[in-house]
N, C-alpha and C. Protein backbone atom coordinates (compact mmCIF):
# COMPACT_ATOMS: atom_id res chain seq x y z
N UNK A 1 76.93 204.56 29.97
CA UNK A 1 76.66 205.90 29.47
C UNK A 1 75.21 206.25 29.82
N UNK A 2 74.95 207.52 30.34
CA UNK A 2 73.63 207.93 30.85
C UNK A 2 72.72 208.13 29.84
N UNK A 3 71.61 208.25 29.76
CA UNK A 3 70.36 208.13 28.82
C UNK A 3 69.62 209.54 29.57
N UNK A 4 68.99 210.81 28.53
CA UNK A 4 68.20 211.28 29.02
C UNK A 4 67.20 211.55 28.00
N UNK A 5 65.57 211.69 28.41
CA UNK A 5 64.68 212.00 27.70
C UNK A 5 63.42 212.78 28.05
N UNK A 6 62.89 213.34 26.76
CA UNK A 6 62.39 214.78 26.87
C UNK A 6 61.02 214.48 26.36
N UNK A 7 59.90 214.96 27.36
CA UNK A 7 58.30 214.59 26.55
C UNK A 7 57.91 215.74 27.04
N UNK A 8 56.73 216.31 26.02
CA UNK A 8 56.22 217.62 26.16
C UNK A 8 54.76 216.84 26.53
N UNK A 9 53.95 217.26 27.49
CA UNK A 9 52.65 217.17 27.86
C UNK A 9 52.03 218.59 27.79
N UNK A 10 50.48 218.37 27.41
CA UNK A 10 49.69 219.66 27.44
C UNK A 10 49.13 219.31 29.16
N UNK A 11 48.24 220.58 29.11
CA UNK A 11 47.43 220.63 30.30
C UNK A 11 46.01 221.77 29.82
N UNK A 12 45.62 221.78 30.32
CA UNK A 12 43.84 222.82 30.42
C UNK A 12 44.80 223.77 30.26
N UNK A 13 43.48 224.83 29.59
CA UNK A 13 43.85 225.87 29.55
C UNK A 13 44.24 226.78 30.76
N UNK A 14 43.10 226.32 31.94
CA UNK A 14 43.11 226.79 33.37
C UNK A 14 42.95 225.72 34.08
N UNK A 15 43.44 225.38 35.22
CA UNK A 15 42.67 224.38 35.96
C UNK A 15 41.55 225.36 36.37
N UNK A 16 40.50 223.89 37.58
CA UNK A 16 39.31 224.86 38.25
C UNK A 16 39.63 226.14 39.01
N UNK A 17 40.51 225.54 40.12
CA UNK A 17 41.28 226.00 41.20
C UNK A 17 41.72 227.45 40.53
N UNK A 18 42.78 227.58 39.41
CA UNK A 18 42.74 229.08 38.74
C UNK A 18 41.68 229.74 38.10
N UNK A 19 40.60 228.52 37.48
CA UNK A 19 39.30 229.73 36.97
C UNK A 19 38.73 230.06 38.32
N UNK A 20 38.54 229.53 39.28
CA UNK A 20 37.73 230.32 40.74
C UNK A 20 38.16 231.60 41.42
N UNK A 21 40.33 231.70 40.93
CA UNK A 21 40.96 232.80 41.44
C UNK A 21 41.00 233.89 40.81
N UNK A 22 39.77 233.65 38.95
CA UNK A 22 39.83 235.14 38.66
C UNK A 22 39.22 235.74 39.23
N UNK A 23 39.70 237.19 38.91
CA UNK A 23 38.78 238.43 39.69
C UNK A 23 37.15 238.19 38.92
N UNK A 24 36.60 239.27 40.15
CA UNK A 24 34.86 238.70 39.53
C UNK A 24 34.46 239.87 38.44
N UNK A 25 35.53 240.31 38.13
CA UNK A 25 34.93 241.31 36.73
C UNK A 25 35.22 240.76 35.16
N UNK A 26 36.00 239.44 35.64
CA UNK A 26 36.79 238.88 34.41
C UNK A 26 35.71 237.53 34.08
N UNK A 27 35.52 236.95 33.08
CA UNK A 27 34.95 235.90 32.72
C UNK A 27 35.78 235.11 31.37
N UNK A 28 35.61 233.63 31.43
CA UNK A 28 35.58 233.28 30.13
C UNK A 28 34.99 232.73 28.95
N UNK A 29 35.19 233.21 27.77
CA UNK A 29 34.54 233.12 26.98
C UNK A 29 34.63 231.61 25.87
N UNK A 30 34.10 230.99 25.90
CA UNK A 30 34.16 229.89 24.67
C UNK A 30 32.91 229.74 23.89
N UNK A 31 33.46 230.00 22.80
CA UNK A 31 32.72 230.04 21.44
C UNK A 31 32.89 228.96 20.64
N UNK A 32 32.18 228.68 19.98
CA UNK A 32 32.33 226.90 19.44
C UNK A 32 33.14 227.93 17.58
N UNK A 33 34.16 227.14 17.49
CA UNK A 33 35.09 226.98 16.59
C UNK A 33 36.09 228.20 16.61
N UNK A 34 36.30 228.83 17.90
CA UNK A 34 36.96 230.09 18.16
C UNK A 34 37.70 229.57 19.33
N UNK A 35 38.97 230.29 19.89
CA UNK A 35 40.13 229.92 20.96
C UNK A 35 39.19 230.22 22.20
N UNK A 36 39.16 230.20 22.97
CA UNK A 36 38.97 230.58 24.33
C UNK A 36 39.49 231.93 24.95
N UNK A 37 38.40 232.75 25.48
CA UNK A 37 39.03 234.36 25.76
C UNK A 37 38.44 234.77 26.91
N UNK A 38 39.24 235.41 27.33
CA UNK A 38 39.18 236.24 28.74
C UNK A 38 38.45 237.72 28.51
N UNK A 39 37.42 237.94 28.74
CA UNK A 39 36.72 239.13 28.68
C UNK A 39 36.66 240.01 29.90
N UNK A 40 36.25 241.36 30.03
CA UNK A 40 35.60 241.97 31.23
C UNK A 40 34.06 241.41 30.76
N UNK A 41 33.64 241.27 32.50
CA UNK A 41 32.02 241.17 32.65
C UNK A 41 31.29 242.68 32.19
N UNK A 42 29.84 242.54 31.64
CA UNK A 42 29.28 243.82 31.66
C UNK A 42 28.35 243.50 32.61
N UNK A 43 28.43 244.71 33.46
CA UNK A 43 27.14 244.44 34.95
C UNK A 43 25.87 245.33 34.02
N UNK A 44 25.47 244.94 33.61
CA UNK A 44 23.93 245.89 32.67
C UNK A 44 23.25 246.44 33.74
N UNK A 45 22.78 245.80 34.52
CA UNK A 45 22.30 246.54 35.65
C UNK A 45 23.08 247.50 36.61
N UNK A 46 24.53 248.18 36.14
CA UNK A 46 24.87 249.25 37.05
C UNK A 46 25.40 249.78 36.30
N UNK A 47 25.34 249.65 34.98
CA UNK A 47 25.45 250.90 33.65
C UNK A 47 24.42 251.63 33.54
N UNK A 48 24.44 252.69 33.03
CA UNK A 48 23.07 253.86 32.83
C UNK A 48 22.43 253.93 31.81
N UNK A 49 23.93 253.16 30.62
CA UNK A 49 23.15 253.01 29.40
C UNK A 49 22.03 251.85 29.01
N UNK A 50 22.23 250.99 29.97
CA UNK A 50 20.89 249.64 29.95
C UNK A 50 20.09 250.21 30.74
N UNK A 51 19.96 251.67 31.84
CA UNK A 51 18.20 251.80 32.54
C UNK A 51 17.43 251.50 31.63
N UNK A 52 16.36 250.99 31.90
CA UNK A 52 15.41 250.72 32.00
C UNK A 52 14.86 249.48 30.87
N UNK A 53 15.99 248.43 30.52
CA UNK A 53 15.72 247.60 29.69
C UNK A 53 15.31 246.70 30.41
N UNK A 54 15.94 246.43 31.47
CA UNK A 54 15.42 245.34 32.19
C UNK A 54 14.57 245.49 33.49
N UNK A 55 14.07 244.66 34.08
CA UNK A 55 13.09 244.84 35.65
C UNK A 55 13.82 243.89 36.41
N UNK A 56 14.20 245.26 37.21
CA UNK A 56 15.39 244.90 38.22
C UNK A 56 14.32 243.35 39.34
N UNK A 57 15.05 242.35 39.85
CA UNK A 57 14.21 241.57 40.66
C UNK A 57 13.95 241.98 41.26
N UNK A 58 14.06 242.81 42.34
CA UNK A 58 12.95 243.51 43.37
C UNK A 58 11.85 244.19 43.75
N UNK A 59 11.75 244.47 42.33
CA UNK A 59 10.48 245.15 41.85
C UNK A 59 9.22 243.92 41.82
């Protein structure tokens, strides 16, 4: 009589290989005692509402 059996394994949340294939507007977020989250990036420097907080490097 045949025998079959069933094991559940975890894995990462992402491997590397998929965190390198997000898009570059997406980031993730880990916070110590919070899940792990997928945010949009804020580019501060090509919003209008951060002019002039920071000094752009070329200056």
């Amino acid at each position: 009589m045949p025998t079959t059996g069933t094991s559940i394994t975890g894995r990462d949340l992402l491997t590397p290989d998929e965190i390198m294939q997000l898009p570059p507007e997406l980031q993730l977020l880990r916070i110590q005692g919070q899940p792990t989250a997928i945010a949009g990036k804020l580019r501060y420097y090509a919003d209008r509402e951060f002019e002039g907080l920071f000094v752009p490097e070329n200056q």
